[in-house]
C-alpha atoms as a PDB file:
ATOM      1  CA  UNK A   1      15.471   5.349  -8.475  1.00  0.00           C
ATOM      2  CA  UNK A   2      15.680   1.758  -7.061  1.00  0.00           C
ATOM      3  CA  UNK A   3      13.431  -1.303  -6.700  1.00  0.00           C
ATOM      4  CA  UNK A   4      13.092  -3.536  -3.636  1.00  0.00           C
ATOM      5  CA  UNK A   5      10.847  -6.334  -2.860  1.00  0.00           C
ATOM      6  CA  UNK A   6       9.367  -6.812   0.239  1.00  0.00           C
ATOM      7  CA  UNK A   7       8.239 -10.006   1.943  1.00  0.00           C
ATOM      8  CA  UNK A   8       6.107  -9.363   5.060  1.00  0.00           C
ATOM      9  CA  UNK A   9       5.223 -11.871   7.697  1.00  0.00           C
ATOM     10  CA  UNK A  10       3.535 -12.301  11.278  1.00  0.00           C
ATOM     11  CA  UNK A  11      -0.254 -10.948  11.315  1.00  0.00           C
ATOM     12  CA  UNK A  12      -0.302  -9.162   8.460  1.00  0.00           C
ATOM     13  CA  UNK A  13      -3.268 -10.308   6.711  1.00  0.00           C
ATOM     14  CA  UNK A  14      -7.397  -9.355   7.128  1.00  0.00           C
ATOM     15  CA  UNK A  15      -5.846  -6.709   9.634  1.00  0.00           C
ATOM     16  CA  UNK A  16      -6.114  -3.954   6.875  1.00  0.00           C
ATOM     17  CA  UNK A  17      -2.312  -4.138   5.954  1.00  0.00           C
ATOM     18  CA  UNK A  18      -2.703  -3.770   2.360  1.00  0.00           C
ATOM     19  CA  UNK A  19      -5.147  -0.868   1.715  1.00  0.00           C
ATOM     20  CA  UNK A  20      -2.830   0.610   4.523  1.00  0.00           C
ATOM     21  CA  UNK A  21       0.599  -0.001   2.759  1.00  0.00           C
ATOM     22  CA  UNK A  22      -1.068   1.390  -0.338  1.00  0.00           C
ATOM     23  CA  UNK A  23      -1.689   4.775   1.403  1.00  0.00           C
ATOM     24  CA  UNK A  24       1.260   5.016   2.986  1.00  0.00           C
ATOM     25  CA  UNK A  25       3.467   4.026  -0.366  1.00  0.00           C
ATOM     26  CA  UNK A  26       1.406   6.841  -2.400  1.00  0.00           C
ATOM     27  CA  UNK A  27       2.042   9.495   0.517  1.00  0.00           C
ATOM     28  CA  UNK A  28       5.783   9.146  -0.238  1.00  0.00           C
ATOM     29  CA  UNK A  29       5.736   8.944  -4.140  1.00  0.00           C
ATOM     30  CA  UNK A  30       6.404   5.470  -4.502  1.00  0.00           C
ATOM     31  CA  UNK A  31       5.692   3.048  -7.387  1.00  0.00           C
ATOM     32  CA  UNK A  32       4.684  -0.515  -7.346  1.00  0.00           C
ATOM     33  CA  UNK A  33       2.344  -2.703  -6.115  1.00  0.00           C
ATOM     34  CA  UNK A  34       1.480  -4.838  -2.617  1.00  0.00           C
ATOM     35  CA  UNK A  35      -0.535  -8.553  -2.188  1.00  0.00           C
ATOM     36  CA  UNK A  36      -1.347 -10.892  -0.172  1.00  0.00           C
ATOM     37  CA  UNK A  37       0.491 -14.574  -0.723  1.00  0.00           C
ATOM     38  CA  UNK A  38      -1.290 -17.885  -0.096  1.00  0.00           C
ATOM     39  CA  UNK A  39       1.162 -18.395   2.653  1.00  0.00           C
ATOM     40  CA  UNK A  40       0.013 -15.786   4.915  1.00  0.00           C
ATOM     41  CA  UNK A  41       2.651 -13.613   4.022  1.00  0.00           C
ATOM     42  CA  UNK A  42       2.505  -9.897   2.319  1.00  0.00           C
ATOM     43  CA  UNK A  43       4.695  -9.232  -1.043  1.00  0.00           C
ATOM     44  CA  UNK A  44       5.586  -5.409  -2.192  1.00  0.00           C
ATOM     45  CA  UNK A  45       7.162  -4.590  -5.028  1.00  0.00           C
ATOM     46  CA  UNK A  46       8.145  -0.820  -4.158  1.00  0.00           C
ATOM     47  CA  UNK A  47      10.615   1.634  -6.572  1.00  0.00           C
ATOM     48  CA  UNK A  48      11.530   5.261  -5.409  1.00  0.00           C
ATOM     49  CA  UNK A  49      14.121   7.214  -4.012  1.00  0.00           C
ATOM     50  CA  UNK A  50      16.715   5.212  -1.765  1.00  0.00           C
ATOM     51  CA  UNK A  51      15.328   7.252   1.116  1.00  0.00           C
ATOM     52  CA  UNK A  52      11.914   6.938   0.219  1.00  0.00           C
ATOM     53  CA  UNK A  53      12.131   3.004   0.185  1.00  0.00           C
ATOM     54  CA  UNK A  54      14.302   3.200   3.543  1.00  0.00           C
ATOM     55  CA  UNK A  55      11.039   5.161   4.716  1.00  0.00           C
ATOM     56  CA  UNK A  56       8.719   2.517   3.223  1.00  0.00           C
ATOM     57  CA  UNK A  57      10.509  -0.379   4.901  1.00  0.00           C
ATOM     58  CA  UNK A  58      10.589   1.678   8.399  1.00  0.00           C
ATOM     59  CA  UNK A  59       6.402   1.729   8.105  1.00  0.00           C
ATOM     60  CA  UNK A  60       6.210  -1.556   6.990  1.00  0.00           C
ATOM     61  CA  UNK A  61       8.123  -2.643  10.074  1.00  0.00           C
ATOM     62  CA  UNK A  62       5.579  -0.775  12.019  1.00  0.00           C
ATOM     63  CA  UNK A  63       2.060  -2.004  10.226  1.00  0.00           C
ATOM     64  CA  UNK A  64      -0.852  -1.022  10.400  1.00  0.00           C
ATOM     65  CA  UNK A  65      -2.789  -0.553  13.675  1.00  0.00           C
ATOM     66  CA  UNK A  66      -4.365  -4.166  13.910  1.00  0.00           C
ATOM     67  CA  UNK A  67      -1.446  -5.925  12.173  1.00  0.00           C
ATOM     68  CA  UNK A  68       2.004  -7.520  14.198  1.00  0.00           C
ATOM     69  CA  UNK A  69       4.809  -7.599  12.128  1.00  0.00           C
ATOM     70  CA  UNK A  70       7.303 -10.189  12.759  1.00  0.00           C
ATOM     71  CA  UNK A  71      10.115  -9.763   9.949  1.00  0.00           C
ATOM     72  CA  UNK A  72      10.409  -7.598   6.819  1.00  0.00           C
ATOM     73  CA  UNK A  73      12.600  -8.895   4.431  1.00  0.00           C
ATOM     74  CA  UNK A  74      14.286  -6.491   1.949  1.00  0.00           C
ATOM     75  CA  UNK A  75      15.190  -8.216  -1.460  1.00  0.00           C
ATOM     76  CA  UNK A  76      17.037  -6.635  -4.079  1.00  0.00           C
ATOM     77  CA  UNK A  77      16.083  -8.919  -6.539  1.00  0.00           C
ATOM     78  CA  UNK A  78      12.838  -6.827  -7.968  1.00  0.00           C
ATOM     79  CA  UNK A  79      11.907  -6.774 -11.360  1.00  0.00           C
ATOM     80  CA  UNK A  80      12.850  -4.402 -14.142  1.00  0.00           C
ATOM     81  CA  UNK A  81       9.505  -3.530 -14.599  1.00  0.00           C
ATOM     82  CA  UNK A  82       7.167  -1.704 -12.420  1.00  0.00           C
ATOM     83  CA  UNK A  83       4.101  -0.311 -12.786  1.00  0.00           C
ATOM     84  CA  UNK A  84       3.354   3.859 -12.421  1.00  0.00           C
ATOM     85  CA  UNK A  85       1.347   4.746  -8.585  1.00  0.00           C
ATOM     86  CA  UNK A  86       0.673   2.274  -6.687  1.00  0.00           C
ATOM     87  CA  UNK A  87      -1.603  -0.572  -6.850  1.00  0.00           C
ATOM     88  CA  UNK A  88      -2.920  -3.583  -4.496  1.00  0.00           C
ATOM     89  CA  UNK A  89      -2.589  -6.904  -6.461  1.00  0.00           C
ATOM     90  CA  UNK A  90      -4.864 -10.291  -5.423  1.00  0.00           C
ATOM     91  CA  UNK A  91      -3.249 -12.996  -3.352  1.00  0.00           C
ATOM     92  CA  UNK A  92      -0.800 -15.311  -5.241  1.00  0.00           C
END
């Protein structure tokens, strides 16, 4: 198991990105959590398989149907702790 933290930017918020990256992170098994930031940005904290977090990233790239992702940044610099499912956090 590994942990990666995503930062998400373009149009990626009040386009249903959130509730979406929650479904999609719980359809492959993955832990963490996903918010908005008061930058406009989206922040995941994701931990899984290495393939299941390559997967994750792959989607998040994609968005959800109303969203237009510009960049994904992967980050190995999650924290040791993280939480069991998968949750959406409020903005920071």
């Amino acid at each position: 198991m590994i942990s990666r933290r995503l930062r998400i930017t373009g149009r990626v918020q009040n386009v249903f990105y959130r509730n979406w990256f929650v479904e999609q992170a719980r359809s492959l098994g993955l832990d963490g959590w996903v918010r908005n930031r008061a930058d406009g940005s989206v922040e995941a904290l994701v931990r899984g398989s290495p393939g299941m977090i390559d997967a994750m990233v792959a989607k998040a790239r994609e968005g959800s149907p109303a969203s237009r992702v510009e960049q994904v940044l992967v980050l190995d610099d999650a924290p040791a702790e993280v939480p069991n499912g998968f949750a959406r956090l409020p903005t920071l």
